[in-house]
PDB file of N, CA and C in Angstrom:
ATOM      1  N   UNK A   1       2.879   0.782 -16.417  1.00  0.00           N
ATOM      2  CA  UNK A   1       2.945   0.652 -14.976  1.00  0.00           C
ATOM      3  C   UNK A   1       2.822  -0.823 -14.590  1.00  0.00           C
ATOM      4  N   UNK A   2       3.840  -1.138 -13.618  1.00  0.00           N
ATOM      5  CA  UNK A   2       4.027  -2.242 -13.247  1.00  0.00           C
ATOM      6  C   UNK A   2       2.687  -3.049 -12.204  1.00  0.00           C
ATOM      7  N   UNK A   3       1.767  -3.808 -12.511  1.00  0.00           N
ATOM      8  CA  UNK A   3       0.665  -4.290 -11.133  1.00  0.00           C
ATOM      9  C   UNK A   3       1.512  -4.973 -10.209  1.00  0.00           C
ATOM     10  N   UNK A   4       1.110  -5.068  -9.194  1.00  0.00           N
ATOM     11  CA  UNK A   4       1.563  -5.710  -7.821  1.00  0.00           C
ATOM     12  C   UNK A   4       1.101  -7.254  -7.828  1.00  0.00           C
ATOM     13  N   UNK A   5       1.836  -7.729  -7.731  1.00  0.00           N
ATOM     14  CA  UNK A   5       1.615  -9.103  -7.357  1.00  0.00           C
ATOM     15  C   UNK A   5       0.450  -9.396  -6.816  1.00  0.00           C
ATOM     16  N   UNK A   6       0.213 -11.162  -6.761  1.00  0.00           N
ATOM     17  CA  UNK A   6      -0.433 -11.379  -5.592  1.00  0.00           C
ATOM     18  C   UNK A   6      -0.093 -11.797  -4.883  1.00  0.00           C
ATOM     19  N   UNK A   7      -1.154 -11.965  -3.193  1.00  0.00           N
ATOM     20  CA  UNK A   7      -0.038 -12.244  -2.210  1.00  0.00           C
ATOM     21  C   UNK A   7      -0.344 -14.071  -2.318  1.00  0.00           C
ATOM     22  N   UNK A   8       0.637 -14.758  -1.572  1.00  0.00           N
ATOM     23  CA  UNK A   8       1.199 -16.238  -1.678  1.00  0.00           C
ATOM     24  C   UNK A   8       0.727 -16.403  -0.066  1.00  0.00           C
ATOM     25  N   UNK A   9       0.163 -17.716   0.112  1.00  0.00           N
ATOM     26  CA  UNK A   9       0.035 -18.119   1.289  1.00  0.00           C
ATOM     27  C   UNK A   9       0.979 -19.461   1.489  1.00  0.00           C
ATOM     28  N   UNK A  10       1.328 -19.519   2.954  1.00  0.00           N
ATOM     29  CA  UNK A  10       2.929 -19.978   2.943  1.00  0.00           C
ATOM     30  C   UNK A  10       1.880 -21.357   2.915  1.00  0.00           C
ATOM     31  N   UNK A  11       2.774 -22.389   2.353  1.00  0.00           N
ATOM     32  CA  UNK A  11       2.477 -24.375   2.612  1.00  0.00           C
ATOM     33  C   UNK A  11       2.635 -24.594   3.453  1.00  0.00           C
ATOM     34  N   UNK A  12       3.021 -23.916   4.465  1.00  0.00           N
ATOM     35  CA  UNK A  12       3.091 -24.522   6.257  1.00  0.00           C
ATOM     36  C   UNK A  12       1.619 -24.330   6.866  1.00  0.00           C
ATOM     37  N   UNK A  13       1.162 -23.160   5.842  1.00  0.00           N
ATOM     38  CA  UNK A  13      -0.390 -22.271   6.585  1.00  0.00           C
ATOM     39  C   UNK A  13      -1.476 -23.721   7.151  1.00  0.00           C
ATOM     40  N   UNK A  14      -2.443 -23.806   7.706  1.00  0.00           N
ATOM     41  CA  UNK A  14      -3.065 -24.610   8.184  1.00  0.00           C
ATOM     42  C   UNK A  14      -4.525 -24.138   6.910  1.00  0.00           C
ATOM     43  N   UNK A  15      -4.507 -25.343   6.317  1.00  0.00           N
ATOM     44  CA  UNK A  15      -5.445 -25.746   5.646  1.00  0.00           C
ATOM     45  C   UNK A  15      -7.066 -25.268   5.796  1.00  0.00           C
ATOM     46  N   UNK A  16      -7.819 -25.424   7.330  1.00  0.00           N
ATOM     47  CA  UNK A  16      -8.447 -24.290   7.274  1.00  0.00           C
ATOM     48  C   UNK A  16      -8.758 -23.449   7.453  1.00  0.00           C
ATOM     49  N   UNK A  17      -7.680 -22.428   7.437  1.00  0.00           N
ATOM     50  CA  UNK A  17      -7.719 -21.139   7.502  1.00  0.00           C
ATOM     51  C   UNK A  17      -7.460 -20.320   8.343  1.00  0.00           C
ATOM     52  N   UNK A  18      -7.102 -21.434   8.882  1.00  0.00           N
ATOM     53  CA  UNK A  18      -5.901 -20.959  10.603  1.00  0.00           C
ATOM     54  C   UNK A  18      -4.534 -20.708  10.316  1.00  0.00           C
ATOM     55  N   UNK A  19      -3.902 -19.799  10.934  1.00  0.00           N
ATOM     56  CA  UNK A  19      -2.469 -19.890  11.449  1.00  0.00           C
ATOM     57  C   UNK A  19      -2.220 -19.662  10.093  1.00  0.00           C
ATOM     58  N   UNK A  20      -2.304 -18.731   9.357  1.00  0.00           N
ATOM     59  CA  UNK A  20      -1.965 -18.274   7.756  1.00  0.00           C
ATOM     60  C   UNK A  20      -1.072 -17.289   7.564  1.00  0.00           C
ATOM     61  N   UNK A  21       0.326 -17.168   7.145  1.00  0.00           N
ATOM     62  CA  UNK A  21       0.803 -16.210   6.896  1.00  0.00           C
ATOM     63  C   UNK A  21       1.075 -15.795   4.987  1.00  0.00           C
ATOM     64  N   UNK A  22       0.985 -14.658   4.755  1.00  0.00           N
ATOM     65  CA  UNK A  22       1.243 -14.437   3.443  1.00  0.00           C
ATOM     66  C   UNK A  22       2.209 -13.923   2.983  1.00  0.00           C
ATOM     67  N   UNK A  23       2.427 -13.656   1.961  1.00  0.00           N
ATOM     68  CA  UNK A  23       4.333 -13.074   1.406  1.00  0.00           C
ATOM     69  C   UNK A  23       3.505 -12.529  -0.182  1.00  0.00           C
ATOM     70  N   UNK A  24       4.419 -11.455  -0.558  1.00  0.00           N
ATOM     71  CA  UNK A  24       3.851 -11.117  -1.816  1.00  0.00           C
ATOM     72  C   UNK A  24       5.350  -9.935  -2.072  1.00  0.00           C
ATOM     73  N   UNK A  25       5.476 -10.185  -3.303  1.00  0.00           N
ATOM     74  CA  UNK A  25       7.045  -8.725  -3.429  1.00  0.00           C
ATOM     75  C   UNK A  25       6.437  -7.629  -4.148  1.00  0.00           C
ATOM     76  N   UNK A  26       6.603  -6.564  -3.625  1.00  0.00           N
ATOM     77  CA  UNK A  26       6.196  -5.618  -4.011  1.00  0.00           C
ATOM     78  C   UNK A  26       7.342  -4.726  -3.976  1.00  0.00           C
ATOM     79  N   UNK A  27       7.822  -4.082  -5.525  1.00  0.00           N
ATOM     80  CA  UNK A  27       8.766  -3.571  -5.968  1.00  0.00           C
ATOM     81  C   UNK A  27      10.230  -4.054  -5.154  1.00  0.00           C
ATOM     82  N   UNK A  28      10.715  -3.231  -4.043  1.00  0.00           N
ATOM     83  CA  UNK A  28      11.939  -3.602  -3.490  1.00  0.00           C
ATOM     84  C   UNK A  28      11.739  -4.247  -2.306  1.00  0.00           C
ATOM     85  N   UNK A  29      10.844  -4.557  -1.496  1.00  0.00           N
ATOM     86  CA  UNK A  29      10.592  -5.095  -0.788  1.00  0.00           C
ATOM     87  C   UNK A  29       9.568  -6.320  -0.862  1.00  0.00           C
ATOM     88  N   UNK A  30       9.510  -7.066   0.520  1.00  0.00           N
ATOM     89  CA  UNK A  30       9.018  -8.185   0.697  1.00  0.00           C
ATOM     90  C   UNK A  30       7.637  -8.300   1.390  1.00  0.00           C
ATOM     91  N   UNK A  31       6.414  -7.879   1.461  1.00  0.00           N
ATOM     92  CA  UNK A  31       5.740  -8.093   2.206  1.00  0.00           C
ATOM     93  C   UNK A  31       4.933  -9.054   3.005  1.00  0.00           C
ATOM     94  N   UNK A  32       5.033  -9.236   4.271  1.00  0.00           N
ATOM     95  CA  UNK A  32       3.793 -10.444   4.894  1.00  0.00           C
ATOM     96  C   UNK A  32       2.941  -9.623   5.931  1.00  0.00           C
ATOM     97  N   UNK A  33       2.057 -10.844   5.921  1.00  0.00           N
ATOM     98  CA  UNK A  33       0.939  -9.867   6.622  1.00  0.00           C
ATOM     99  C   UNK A  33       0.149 -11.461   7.189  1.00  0.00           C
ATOM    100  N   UNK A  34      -0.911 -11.244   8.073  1.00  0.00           N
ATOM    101  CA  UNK A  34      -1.690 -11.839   8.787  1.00  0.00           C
ATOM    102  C   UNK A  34      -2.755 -12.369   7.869  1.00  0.00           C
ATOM    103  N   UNK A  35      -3.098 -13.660   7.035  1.00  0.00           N
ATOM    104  CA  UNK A  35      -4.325 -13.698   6.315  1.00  0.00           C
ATOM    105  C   UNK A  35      -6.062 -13.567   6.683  1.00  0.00           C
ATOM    106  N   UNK A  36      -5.706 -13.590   8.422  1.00  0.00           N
ATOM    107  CA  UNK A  36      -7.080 -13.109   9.333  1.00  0.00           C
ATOM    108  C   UNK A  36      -7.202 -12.165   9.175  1.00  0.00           C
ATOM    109  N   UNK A  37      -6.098 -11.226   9.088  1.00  0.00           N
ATOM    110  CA  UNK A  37      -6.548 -10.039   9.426  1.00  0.00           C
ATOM    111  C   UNK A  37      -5.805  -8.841   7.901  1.00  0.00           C
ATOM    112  N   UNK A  38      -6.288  -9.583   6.848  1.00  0.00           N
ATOM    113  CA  UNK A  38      -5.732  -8.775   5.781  1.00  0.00           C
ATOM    114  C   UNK A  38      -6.125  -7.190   5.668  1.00  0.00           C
ATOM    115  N   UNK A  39      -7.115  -6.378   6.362  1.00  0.00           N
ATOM    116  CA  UNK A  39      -6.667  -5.003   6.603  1.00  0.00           C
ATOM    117  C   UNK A  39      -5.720  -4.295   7.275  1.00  0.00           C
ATOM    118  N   UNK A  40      -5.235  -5.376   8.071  1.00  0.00           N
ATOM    119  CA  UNK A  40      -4.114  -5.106   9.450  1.00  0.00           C
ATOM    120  C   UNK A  40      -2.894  -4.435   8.741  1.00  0.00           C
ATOM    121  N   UNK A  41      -2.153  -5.012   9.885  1.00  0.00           N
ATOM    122  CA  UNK A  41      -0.350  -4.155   9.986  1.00  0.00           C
ATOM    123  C   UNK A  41      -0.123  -5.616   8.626  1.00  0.00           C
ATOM    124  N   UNK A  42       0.951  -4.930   8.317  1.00  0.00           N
ATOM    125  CA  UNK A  42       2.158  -5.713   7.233  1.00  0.00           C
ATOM    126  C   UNK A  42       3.198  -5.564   7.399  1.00  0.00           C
ATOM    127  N   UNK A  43       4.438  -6.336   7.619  1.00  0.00           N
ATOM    128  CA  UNK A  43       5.914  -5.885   7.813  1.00  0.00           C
ATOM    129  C   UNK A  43       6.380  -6.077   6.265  1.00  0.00           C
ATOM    130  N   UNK A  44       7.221  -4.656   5.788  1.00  0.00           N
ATOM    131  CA  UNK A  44       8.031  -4.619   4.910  1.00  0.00           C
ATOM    132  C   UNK A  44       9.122  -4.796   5.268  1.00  0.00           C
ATOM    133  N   UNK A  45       9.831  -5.881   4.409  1.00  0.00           N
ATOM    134  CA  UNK A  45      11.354  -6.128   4.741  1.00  0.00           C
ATOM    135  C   UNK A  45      11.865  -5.998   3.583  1.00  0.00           C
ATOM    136  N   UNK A  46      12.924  -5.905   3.489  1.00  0.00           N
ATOM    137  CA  UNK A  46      14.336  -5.509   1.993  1.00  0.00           C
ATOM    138  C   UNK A  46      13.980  -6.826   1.644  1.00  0.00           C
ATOM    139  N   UNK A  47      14.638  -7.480   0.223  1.00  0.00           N
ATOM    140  CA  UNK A  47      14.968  -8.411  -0.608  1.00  0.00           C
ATOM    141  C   UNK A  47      16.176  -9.065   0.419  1.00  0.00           C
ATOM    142  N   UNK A  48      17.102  -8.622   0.428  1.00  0.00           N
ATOM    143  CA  UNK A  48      18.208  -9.147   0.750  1.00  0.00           C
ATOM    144  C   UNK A  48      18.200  -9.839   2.126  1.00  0.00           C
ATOM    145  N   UNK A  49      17.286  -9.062   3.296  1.00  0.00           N
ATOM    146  CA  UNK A  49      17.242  -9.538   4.827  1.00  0.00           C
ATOM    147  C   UNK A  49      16.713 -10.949   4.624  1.00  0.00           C
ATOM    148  N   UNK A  50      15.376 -10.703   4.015  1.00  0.00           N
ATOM    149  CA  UNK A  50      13.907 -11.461   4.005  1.00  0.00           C
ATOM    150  C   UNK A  50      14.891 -12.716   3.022  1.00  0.00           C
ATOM    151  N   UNK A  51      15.655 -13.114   1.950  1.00  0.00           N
ATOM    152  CA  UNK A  51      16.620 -13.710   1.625  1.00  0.00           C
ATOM    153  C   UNK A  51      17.448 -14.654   2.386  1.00  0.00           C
ATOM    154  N   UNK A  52      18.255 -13.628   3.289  1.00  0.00           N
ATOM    155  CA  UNK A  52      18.998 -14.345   4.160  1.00  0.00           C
ATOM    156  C   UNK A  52      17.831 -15.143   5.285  1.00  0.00           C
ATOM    157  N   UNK A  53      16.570 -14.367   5.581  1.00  0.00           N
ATOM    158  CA  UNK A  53      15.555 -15.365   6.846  1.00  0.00           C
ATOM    159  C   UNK A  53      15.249 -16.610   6.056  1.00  0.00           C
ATOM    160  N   UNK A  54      14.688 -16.690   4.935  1.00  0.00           N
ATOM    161  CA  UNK A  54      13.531 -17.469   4.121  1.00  0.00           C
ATOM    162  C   UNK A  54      15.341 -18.666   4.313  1.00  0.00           C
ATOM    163  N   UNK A  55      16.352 -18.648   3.983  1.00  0.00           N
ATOM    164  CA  UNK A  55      17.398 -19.720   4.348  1.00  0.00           C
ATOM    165  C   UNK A  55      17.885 -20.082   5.177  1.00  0.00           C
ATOM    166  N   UNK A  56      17.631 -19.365   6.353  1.00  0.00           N
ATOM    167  CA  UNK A  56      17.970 -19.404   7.824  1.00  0.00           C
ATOM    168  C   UNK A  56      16.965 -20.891   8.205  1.00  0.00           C
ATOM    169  N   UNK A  57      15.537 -20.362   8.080  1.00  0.00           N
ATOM    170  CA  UNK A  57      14.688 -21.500   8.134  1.00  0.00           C
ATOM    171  C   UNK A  57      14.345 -22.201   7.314  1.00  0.00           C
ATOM    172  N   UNK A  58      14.677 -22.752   6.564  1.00  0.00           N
ATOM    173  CA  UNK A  58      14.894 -23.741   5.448  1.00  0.00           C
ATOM    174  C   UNK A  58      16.185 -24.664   5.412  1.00  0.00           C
ATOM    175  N   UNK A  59      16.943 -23.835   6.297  1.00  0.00           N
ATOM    176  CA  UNK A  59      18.786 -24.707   6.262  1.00  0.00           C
ATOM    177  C   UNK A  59      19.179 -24.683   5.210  1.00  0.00           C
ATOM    178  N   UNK A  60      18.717 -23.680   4.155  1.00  0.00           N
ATOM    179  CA  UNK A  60      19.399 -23.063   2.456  1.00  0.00           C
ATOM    180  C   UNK A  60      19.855 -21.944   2.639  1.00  0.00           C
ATOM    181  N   UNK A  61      20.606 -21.763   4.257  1.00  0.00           N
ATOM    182  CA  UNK A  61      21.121 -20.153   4.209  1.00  0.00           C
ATOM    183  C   UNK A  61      22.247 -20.163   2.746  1.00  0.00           C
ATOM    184  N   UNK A  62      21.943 -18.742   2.820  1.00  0.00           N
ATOM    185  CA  UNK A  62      22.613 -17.713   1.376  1.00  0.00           C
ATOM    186  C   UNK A  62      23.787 -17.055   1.673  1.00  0.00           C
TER     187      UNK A  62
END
């Protein structure tokens, strides 16, 4: 059985501990979530969407 990743806190996040978002892939999807509030909501997105965003804002669209 495959373990789950861990989750990644983005290099934009604010150093202390403000304004944190996380990303972690879990099987076919992409997850982020709030690092304040890591019991909270999480949006799952596909590989492929979360792909085309992560280059949208980077100006490495795919």
């Amino acid at each position: 059985m495959r373990s789950e990743l861990a989750w990644r806190k983005s290099s934009y996040s604010n150093i202390d501990g403000g304004e944190c978002v996380e990303v972690r892939a879990a099987a076919d999807m992409v997850r982020v979530r709030d690092s304040k509030r890591i019991p909270g909501a999480q949006l799952s997105i596909a590989e492929r969407p979360w792909a085309t965003f992560v280059g949208y804002v980077t100006g490495r669209e795919t």
